[in-house]
Protein backbone atom coordinates (compact mmCIF):
# COMPACT_ATOMS: atom_id res chain seq x y z
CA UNK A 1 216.58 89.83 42.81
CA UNK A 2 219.00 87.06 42.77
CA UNK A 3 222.06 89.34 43.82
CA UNK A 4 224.67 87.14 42.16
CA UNK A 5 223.34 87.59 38.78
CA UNK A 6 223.66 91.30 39.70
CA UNK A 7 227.05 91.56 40.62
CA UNK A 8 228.48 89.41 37.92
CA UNK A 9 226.41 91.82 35.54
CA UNK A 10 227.29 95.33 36.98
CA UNK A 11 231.00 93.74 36.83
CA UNK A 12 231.18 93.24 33.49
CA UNK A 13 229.04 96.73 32.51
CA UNK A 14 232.08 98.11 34.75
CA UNK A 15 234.37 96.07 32.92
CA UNK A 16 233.46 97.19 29.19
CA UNK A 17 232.26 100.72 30.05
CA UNK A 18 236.38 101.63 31.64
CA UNK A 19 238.15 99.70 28.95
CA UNK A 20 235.86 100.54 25.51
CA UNK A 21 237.55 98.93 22.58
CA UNK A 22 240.27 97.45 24.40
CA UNK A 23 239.23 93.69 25.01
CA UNK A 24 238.32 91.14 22.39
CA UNK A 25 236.11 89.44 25.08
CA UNK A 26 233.93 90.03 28.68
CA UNK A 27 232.21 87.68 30.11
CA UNK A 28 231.02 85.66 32.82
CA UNK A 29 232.55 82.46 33.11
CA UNK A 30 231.63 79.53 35.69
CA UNK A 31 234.04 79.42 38.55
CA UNK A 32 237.87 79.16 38.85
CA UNK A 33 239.84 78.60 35.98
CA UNK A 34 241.30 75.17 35.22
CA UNK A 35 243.72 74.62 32.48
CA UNK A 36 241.11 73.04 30.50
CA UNK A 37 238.94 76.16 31.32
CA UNK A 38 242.25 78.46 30.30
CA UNK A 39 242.86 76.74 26.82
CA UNK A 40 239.06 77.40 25.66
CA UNK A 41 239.47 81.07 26.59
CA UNK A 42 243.35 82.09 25.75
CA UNK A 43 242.60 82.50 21.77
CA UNK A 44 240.48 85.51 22.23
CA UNK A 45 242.35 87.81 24.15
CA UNK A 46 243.16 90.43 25.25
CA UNK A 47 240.32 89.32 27.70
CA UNK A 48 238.29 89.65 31.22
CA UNK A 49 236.59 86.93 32.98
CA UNK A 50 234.21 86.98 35.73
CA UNK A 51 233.40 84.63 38.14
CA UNK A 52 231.86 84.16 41.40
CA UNK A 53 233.35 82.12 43.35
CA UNK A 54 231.66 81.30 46.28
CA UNK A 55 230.15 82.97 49.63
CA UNK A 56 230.13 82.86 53.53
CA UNK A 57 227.34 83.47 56.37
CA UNK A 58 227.49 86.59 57.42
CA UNK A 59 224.98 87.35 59.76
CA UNK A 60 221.54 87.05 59.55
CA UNK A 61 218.72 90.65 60.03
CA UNK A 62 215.71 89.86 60.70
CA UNK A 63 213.35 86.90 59.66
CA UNK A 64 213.54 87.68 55.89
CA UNK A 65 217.50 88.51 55.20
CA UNK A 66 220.63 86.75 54.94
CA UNK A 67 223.81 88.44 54.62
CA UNK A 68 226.27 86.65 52.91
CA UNK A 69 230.24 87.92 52.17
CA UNK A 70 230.54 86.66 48.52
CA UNK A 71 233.67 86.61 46.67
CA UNK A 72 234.53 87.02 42.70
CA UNK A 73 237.26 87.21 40.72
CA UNK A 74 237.84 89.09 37.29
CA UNK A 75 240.10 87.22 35.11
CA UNK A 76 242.59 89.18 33.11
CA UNK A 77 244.40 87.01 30.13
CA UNK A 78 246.34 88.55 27.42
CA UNK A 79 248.84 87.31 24.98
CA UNK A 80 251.59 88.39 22.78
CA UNK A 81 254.17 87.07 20.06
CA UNK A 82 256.55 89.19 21.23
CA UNK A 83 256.92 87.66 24.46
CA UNK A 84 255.93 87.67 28.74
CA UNK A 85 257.13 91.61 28.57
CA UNK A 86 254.67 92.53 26.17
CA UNK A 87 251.99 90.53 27.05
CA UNK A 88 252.57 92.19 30.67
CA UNK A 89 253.04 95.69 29.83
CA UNK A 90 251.37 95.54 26.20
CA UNK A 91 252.57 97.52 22.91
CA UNK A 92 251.03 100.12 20.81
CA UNK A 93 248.67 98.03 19.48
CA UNK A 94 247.37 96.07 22.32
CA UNK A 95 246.85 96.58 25.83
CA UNK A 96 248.78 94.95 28.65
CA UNK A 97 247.81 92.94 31.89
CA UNK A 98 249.42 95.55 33.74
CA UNK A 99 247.23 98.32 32.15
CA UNK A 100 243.89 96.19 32.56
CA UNK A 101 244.50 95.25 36.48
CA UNK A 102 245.15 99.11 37.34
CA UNK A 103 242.75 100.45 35.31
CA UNK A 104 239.93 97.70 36.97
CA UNK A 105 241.33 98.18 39.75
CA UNK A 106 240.28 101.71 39.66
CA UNK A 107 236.74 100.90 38.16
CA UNK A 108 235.91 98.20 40.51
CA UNK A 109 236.52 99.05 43.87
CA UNK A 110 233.92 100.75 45.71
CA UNK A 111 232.04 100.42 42.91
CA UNK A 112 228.48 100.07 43.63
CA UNK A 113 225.95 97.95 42.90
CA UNK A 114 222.76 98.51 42.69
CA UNK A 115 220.39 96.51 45.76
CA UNK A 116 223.42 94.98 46.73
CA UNK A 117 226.45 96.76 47.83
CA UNK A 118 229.70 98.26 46.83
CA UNK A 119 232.29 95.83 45.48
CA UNK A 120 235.84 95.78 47.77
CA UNK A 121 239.46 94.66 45.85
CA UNK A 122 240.93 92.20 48.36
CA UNK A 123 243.85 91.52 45.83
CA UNK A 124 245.70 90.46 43.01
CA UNK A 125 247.30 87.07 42.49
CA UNK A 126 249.75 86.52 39.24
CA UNK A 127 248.60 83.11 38.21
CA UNK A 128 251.68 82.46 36.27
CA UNK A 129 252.60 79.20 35.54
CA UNK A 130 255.60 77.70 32.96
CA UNK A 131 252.83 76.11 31.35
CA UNK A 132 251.01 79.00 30.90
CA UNK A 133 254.23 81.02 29.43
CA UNK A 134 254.87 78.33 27.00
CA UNK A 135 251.37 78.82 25.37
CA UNK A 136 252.12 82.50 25.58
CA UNK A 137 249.35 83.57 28.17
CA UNK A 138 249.76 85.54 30.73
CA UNK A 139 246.73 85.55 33.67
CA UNK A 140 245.92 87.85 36.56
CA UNK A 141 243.31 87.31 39.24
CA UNK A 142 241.56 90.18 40.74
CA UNK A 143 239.71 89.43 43.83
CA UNK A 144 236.83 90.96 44.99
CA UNK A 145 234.00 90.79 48.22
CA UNK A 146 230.61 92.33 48.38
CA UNK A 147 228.14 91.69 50.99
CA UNK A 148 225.30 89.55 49.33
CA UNK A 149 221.68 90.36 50.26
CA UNK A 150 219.37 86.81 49.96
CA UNK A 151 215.94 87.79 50.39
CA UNK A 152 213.97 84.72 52.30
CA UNK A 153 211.17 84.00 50.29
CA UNK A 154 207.39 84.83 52.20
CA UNK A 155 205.74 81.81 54.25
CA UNK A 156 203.50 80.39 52.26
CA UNK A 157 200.54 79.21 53.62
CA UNK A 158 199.95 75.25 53.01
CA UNK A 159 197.33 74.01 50.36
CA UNK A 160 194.24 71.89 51.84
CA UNK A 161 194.48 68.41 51.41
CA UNK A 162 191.93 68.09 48.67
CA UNK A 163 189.14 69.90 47.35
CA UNK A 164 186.21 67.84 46.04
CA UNK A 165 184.78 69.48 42.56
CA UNK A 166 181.16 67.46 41.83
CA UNK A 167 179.51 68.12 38.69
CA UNK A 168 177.04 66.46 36.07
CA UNK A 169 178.10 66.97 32.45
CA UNK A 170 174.98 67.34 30.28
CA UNK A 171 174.02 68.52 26.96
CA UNK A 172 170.75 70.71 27.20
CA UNK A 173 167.97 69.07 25.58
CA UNK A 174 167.33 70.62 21.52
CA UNK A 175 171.12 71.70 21.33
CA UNK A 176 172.52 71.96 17.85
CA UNK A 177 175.32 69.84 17.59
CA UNK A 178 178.13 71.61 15.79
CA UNK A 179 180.28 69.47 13.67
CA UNK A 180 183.80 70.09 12.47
């Protein structure tokens, strides 16, 4: 079980089965959004982006298990013409940022995942920037821990230095001989 894989995926099941019909896109996205990262995504919003974004020694159990605290973000973008308020608070016909971080917010924490652990909010960072308003995006960060379980792989047990295979090719004597 490769127990990022698992988060990122039980995330975005999360993600989709608490907001049904309500984003244009969910997905898993690399790491931390750049501005180059930002401008790919922002025309298909509203949106939710997950990443993982990196993870720290625990502790260690026993000879076959490291615990690692990993960390991930869900990245909320939404736009509006009408302007920051909407694209905050949404309208009628779309949803808001505001509406999408309380209702993950609600979804995600203590949220478990299977063979790995339950998924902890740490917080919420407003990642907005002038730049950002100007191309009429507005961007949320929700931040998230989970104790990640890596499985050490069994000792395996070295190969011999050579084996030595000795045999003497032959064609019986009478064969037919088969031709294509």
């Amino acid at each position: 079980m490769n127990p990022i894989a698992t988060v990122e995926d039980a995330m975005i099941a999360a993600i989709e089965l608490a907001l049904p019909g309500k984003l244009r896109a969910v997905d898993s996205i690399g790491g931390t959004l750049s501005l180059a990262v930002l401008q790919a995504l922002a025309p298909v919003t509203p949106a939710v982006h997950v990443a993982f974004l990196g993870a720290r020694q625990k502790t260690e159990s026993g000879n076959n298990r490291l615990l690692m605290s990993g960390v991930f973000e869900a990245y909320v973008l939404t736009d509006h013409a009408s302007g920051n308020a909407a694209r905050r608070q949404g309208d009628s016909r779309e949803i808001g940022a505001v509406d999408i971080i309380n209702t993950l917010l609600n979804a995600l924490h203590m949220a478990p995942v299977l063979g790995v652990g339950a998924l902890q909010a740490q917080r919420v960072d407003n990642l907005f920037t002038v730049q950002l308003d100007k191309q009429g995006v507005a961007v949320y960060a929700l931040n998230f821990s989970i104790d990640l379980p890596f499985e050490r792989p069994a000792p395996v047990e070295p190969l011999a230095t050579h084996v030595e295979f000795i045999a003497t090719p032959g064609i019986a004597p009478n064969a037919p001989v088969v031709l294509p």
